[in-house]
C-alpha atoms as a PDB file:
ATOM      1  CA  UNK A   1     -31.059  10.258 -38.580  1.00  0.00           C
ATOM      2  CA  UNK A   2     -30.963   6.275 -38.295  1.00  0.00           C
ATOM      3  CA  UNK A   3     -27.947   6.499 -40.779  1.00  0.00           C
ATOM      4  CA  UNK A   4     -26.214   8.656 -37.840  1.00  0.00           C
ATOM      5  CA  UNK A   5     -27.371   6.628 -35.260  1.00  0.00           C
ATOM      6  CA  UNK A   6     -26.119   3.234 -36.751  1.00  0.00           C
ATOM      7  CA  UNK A   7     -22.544   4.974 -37.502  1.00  0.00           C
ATOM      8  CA  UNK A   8     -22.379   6.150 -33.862  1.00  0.00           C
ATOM      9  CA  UNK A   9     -23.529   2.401 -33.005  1.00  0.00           C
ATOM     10  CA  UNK A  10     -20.628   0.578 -35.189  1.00  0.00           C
ATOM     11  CA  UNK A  11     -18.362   3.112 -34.046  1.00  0.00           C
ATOM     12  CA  UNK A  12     -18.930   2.113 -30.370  1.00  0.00           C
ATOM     13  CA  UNK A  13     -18.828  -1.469 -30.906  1.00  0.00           C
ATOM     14  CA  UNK A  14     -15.612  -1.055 -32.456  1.00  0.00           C
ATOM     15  CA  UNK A  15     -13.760   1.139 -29.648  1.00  0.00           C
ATOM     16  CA  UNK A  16     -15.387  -1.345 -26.979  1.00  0.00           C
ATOM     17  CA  UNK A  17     -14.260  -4.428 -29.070  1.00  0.00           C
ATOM     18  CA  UNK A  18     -10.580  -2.980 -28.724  1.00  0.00           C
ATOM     19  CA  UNK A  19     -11.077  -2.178 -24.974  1.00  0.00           C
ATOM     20  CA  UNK A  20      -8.065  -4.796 -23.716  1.00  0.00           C
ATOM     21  CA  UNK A  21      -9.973  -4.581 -19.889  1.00  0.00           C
ATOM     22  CA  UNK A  22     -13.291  -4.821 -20.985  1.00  0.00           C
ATOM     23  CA  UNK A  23     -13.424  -8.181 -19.965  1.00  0.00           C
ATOM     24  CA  UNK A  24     -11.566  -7.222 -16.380  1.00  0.00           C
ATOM     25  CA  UNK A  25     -14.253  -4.581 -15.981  1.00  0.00           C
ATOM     26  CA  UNK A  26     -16.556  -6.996 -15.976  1.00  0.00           C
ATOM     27  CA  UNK A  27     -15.288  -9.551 -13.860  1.00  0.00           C
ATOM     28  CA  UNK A  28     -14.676  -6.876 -11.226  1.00  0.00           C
ATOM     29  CA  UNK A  29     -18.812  -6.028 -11.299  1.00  0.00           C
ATOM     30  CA  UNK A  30     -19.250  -9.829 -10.956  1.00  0.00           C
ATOM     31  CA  UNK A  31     -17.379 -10.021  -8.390  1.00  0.00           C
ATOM     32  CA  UNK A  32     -18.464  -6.807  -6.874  1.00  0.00           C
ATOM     33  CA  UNK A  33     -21.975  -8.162  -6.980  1.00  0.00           C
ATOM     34  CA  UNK A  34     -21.355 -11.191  -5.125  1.00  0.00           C
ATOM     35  CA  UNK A  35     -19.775  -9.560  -2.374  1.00  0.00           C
ATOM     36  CA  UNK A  36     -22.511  -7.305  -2.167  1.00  0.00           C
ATOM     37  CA  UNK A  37     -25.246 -10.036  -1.833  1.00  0.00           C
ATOM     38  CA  UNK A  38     -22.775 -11.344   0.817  1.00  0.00           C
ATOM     39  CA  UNK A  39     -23.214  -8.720   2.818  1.00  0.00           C
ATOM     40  CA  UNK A  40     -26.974  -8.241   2.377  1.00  0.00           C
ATOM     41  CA  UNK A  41     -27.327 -11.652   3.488  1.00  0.00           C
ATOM     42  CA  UNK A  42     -28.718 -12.599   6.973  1.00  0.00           C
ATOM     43  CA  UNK A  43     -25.847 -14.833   8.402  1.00  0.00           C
ATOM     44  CA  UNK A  44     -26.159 -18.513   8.693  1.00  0.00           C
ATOM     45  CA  UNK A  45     -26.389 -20.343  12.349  1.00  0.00           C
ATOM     46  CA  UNK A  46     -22.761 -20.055  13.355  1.00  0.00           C
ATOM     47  CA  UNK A  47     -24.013 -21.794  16.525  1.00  0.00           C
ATOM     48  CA  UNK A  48     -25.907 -25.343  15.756  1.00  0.00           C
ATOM     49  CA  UNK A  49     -26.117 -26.173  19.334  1.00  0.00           C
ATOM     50  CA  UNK A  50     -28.029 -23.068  20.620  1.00  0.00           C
ATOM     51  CA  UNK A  51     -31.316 -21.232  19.089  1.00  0.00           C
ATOM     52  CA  UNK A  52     -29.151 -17.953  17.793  1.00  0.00           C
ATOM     53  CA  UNK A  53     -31.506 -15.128  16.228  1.00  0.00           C
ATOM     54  CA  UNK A  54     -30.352 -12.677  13.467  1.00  0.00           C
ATOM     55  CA  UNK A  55     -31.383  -9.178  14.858  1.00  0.00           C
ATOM     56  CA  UNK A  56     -30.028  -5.800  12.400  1.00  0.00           C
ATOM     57  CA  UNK A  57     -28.208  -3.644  14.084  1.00  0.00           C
ATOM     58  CA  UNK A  58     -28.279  -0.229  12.361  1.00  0.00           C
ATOM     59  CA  UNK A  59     -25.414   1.967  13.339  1.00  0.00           C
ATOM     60  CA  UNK A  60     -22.840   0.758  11.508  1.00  0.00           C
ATOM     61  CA  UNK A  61     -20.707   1.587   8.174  1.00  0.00           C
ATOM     62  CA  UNK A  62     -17.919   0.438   6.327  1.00  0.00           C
ATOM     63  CA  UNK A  63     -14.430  -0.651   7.685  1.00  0.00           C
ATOM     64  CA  UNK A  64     -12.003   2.185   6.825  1.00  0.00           C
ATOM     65  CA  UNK A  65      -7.924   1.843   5.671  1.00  0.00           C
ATOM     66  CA  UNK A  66      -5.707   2.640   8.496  1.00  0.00           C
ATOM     67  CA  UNK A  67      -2.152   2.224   6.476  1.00  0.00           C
ATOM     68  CA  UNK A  68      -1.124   3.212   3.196  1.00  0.00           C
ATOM     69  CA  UNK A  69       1.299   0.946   1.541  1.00  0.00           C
ATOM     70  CA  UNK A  70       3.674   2.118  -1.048  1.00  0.00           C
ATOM     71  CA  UNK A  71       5.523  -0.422  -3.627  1.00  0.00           C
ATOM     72  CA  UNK A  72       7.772  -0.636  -6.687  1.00  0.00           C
ATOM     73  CA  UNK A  73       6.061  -2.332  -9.754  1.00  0.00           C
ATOM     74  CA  UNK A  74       9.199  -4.690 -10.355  1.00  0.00           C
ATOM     75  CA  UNK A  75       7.412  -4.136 -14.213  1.00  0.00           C
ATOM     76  CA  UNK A  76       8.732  -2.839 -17.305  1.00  0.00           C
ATOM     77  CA  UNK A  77       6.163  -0.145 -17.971  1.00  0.00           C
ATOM     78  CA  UNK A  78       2.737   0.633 -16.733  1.00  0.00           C
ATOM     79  CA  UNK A  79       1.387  -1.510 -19.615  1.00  0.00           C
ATOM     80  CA  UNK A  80       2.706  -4.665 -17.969  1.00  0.00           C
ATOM     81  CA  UNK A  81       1.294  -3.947 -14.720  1.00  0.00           C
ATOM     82  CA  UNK A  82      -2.348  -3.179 -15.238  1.00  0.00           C
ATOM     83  CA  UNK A  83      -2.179  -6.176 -17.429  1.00  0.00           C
ATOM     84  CA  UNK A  84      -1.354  -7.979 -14.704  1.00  0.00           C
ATOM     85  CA  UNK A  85      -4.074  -6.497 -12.475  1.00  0.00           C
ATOM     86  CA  UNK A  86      -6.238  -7.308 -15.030  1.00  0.00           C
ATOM     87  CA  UNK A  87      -5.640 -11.635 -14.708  1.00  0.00           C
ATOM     88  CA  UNK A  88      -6.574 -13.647 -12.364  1.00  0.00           C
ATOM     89  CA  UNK A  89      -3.866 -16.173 -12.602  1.00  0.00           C
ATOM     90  CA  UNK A  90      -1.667 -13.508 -11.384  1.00  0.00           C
ATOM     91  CA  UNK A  91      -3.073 -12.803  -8.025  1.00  0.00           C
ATOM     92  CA  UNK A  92      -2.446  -9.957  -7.134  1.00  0.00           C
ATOM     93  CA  UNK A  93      -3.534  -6.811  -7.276  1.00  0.00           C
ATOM     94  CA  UNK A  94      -3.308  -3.006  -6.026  1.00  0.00           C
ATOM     95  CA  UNK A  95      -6.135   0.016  -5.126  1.00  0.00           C
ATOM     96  CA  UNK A  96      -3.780   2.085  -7.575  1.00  0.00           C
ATOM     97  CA  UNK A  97      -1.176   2.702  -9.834  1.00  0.00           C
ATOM     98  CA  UNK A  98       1.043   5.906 -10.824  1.00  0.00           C
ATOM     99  CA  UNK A  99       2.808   5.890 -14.381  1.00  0.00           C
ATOM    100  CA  UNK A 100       5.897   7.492 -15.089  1.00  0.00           C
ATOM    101  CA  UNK A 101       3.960  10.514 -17.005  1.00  0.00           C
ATOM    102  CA  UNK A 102       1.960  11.092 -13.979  1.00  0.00           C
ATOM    103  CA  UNK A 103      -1.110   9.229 -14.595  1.00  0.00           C
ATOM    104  CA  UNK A 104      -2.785   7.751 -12.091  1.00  0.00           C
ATOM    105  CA  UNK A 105      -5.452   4.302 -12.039  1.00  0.00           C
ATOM    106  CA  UNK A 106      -7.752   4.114  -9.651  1.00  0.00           C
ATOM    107  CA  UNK A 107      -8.077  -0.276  -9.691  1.00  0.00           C
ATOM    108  CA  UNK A 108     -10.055  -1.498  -6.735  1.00  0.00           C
ATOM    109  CA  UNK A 109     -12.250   0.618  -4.472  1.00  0.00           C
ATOM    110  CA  UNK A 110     -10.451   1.762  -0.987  1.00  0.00           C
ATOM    111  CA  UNK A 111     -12.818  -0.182   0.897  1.00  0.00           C
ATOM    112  CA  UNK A 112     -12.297  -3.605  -0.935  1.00  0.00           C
ATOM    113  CA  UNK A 113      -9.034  -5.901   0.399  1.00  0.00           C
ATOM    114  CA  UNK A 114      -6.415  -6.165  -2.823  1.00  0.00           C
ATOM    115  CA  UNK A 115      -4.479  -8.352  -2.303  1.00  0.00           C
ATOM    116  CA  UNK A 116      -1.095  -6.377  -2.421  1.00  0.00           C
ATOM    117  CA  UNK A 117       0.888  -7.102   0.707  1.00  0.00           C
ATOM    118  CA  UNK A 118       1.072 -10.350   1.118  1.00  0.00           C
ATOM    119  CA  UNK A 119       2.914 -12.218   3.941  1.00  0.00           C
ATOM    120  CA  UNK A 120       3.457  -8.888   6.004  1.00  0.00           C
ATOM    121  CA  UNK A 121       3.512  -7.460   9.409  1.00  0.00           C
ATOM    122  CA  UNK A 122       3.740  -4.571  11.337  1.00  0.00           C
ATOM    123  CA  UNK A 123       3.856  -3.819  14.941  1.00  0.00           C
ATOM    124  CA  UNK A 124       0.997  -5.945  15.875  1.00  0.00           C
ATOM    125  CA  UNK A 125      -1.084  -6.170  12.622  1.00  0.00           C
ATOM    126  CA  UNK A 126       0.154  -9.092  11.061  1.00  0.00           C
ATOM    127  CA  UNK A 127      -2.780  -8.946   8.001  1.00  0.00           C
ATOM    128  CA  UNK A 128      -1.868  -5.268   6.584  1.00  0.00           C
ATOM    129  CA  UNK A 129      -4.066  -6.093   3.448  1.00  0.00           C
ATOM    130  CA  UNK A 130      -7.007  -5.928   5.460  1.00  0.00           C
ATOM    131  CA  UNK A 131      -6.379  -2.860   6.844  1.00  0.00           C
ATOM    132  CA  UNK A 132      -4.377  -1.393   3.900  1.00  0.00           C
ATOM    133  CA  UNK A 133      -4.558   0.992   0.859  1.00  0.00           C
ATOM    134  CA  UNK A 134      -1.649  -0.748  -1.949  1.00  0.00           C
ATOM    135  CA  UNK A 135      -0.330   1.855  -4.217  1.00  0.00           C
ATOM    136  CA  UNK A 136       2.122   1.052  -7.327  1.00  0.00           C
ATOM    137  CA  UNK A 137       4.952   2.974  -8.824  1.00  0.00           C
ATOM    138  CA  UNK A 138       5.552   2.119 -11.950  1.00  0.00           C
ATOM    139  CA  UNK A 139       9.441   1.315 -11.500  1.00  0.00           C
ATOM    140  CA  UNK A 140      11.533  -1.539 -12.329  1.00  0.00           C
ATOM    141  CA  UNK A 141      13.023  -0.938  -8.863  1.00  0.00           C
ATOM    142  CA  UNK A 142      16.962  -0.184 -10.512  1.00  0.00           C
ATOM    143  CA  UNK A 143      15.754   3.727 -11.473  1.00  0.00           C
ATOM    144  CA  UNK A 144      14.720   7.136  -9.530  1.00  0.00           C
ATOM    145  CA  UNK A 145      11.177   7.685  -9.746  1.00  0.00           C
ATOM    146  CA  UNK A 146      10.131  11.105 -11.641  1.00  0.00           C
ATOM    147  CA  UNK A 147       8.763  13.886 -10.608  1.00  0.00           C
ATOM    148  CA  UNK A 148       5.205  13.495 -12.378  1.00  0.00           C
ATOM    149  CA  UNK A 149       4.809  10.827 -10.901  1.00  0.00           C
ATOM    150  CA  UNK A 150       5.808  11.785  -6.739  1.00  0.00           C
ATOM    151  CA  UNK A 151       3.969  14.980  -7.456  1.00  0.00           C
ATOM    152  CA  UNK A 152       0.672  12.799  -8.439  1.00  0.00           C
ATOM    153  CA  UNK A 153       1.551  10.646  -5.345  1.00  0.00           C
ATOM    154  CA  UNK A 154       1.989  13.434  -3.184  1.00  0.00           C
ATOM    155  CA  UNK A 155      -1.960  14.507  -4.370  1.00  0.00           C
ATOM    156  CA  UNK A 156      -3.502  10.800  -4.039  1.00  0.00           C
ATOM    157  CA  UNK A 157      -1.893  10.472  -0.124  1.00  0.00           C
ATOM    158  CA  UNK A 158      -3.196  13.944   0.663  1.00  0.00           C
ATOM    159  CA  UNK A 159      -6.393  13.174  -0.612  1.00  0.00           C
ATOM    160  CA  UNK A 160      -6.461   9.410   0.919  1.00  0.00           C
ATOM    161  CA  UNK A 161      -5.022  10.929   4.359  1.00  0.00           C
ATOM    162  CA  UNK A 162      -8.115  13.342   4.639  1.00  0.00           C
ATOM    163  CA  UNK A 163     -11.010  10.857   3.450  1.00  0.00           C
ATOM    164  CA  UNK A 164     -10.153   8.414   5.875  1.00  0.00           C
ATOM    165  CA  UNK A 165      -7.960  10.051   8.826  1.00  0.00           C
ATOM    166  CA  UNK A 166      -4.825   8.256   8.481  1.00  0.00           C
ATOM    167  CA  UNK A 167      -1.875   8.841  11.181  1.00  0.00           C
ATOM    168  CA  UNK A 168       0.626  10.408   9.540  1.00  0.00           C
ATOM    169  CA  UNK A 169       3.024   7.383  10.884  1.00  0.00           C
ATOM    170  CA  UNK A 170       1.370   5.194   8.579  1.00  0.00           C
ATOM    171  CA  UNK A 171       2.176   5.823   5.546  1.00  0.00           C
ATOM    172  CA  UNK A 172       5.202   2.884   4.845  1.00  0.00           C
ATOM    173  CA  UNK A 173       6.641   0.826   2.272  1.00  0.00           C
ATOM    174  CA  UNK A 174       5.875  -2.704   1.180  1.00  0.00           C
ATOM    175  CA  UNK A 175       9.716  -3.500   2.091  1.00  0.00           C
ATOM    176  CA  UNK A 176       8.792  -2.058   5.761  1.00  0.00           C
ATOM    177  CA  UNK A 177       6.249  -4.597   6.230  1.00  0.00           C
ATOM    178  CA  UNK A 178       7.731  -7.725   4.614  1.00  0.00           C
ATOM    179  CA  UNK A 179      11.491  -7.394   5.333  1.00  0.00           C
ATOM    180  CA  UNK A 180      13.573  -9.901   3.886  1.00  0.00           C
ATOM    181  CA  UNK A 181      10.785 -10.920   1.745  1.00  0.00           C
ATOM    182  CA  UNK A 182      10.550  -7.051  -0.199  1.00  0.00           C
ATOM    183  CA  UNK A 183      12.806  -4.454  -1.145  1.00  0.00           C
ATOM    184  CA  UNK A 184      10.121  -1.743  -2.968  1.00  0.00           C
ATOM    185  CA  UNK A 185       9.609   0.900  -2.726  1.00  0.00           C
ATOM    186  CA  UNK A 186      13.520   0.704  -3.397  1.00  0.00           C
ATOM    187  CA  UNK A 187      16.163   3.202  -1.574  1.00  0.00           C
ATOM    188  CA  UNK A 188      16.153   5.803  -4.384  1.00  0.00           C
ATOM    189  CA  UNK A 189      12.545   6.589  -3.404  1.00  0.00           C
ATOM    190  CA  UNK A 190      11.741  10.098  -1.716  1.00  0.00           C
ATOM    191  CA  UNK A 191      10.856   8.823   1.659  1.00  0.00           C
ATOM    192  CA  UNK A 192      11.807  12.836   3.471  1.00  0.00           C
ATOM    193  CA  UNK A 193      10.067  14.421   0.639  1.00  0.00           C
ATOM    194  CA  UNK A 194       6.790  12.646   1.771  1.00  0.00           C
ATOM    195  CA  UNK A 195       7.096  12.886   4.808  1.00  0.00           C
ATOM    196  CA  UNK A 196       7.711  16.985   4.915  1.00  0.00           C
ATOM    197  CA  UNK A 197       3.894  16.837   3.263  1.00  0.00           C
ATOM    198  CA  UNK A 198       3.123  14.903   6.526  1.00  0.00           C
ATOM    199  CA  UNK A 199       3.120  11.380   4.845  1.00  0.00           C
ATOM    200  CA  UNK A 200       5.374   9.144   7.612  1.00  0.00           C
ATOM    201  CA  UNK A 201       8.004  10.457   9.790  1.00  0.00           C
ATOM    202  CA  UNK A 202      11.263  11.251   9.553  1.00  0.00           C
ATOM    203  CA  UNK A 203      14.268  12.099  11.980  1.00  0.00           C
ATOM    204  CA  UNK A 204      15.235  15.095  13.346  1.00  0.00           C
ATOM    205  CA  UNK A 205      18.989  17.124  14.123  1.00  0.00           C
ATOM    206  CA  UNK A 206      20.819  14.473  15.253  1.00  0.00           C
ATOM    207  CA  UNK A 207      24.250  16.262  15.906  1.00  0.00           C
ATOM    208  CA  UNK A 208      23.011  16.802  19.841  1.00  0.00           C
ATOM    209  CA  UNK A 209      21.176  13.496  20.305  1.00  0.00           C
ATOM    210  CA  UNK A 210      22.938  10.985  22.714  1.00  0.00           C
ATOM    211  CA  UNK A 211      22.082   8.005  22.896  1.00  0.00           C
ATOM    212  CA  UNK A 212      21.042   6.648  26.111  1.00  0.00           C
ATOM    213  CA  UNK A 213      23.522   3.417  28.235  1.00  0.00           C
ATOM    214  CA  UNK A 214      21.651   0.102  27.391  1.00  0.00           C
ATOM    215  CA  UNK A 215      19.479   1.471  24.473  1.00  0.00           C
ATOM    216  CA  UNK A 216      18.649  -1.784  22.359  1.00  0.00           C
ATOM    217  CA  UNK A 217      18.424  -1.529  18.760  1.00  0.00           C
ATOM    218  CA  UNK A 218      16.039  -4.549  18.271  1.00  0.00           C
ATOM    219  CA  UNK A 219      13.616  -3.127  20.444  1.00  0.00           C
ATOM    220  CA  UNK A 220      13.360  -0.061  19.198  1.00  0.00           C
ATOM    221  CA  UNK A 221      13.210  -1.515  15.609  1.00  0.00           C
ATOM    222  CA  UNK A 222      10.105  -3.790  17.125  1.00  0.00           C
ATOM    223  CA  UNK A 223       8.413  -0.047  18.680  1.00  0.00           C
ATOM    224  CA  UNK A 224       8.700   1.067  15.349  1.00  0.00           C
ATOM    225  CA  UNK A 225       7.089  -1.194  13.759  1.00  0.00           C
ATOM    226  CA  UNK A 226       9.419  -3.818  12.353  1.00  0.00           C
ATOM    227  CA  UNK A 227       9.321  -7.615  12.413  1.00  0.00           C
ATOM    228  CA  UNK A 228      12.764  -8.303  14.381  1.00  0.00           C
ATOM    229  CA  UNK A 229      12.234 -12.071  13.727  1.00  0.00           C
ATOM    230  CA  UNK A 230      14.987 -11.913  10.677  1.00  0.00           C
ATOM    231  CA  UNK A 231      16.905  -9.276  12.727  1.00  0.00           C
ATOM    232  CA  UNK A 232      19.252  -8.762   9.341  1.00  0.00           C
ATOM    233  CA  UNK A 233      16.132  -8.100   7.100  1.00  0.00           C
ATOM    234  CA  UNK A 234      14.989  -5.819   9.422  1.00  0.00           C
ATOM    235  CA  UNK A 235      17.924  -3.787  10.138  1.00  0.00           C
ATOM    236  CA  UNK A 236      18.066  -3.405   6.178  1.00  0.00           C
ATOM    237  CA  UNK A 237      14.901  -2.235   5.629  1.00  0.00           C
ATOM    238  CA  UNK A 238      15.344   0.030   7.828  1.00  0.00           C
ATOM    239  CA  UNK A 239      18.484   1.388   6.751  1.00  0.00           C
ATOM    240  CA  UNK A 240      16.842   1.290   2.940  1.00  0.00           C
ATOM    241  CA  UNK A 241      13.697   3.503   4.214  1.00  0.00           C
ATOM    242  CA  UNK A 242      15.555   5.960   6.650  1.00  0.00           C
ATOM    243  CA  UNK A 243      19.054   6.086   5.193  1.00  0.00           C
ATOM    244  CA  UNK A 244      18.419   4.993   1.779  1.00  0.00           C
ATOM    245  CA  UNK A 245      20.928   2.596   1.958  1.00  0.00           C
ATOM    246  CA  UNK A 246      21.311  -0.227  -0.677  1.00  0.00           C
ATOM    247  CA  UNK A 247      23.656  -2.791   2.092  1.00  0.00           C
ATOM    248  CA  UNK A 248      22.797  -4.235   5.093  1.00  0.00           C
ATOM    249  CA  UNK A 249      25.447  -2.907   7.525  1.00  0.00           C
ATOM    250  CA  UNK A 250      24.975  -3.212  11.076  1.00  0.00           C
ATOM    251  CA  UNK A 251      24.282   0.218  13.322  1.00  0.00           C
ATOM    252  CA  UNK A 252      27.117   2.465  14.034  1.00  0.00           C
ATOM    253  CA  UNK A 253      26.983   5.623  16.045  1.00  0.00           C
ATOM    254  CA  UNK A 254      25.618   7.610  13.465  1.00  0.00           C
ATOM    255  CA  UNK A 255      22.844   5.605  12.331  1.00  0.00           C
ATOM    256  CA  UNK A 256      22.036   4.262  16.062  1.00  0.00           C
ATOM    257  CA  UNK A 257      21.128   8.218  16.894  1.00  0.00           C
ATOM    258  CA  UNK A 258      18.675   8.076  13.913  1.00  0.00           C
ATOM    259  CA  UNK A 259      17.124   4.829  15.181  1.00  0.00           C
ATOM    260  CA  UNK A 260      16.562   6.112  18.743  1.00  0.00           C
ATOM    261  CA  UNK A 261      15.414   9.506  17.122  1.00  0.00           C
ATOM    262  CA  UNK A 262      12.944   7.909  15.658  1.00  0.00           C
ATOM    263  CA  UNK A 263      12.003   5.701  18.778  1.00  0.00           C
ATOM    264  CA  UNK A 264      11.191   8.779  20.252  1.00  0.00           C
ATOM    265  CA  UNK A 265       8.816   9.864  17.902  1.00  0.00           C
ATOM    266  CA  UNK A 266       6.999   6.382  17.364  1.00  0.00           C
ATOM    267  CA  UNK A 267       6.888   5.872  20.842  1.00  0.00           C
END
């Protein structure tokens, strides 16, 4: 019986000594941990000058994600990535990622900020990783995405959209938020598909729409959601999420009925 037992021992400490995120694991309790006692803590005086008590309140719970961001890896394999999830000296970071096969790794819990978006804005959140769930496609961001791998998306968002209630409007891509700065997810990416499964909108018929006298594109752009500062970056991102077009080219009729189409709907 020890025998067995000290065979089942070695045996462990060799699969955990070839564990290449062991080490990450544990950082991420560390760090867990310390946020935790952060929050247990009583606050400090933020106010010097006056006698300020700390009182509990006790109807309260945690912050919730209101978006779901969607992004390109810009890696060569799902290897590469959850290495770099796995450093610090990379900073930066995602709440999951979705192989090519299908597989899906859950990184960060939904409730913790990863730092995925970056420099990003839209309509008037300009800090989307606080408010943000960051999801990775393993894609170099020059190839279609497969089918495995949409059809485990397609689970995770319905699952993520019922846990926490999010409008079906917010479900956009990292390029959305950051134009000019980000192209992922890139044009090829199935942006309809998701949004039949009610996971962000899409435009309707357009053959009858006409366009109203004086309709502005940049301000429908802006109700949408878009940063209009780079008006070019914006106009492509647009055109790379709702036409799934690679160029910047500015709006012609056909395209300007899809942007006030969707004006409608965001409005």
């Amino acid at each position: 019986m020890i025998k067995r037992v000290i065979f089942f021992l070695s045996v462990c400490l060799v699969a955990c000594s070839h564990d290449p995120y062991r080490a990450s694991n544990k950082e991420y309790k560390r760090e867990v941990k310390t946020l935790g006692q952060v929050i247990e803590d009583q606050p400090a005086n933020y106010f010097p000058q006056q006698d300020a008590r700390w009182i509990g309140a006790v109807n309260f719970d945690l912050r919730k994600p209101d978006f779901v961001i969607i992004h390109h890896t810009a890696q060569n394999g799902c290897p590469e990535t959850l290495h770099t999830f796995a450093i610090k000296k990379s900073q930066v970071s995602a709440h999951y990622v979705i192989c090519k096969d299908g597989t899906v790794y859950h990184m960060l819990n939904d409730y913790l900020r990863a730092w995925q978006a970056g420099a990003s804005k839209w309509g008037n959140n300009a800090d989307i990783n606080s408010s943000s769930i960051g999801i990775e496609l393993d894609n170099n961001g020059f190839e279609y995405f497969t089918d495995p791998q949409i059809n485990s998306l397609l689970v995770l968002l319905d699952s993520l959209k019922t846990r926490y209630k999010i409008p079906q409007e917010n479900f956009i891509g990292h390029g959305d938020v950051a134009p000019g700065r980000k192209v992922d997810p890139n044009w090829r990416f199935p942006w309809k598909l998701l949004a039949d499964h009610g996971f962000g909108l899409w435009y309707g018929d357009t053959s009858q729409v006409k366009v109203p006298a004086g309709f502005y594109d940049l301000q429908a752009l802006r109700v949408i959601g878009y940063n209009i500062k780079d008006t070019t970056a914006a106009i492509a991102a647009f055109r790379r999420h709702w036409l799934q077009d690679s160029t910047y080219r500015a709006f012609d009729s056909a395209s300007e009925k899809i942007l006030y189409n969707l004006y409608l709907r965001y409005q």
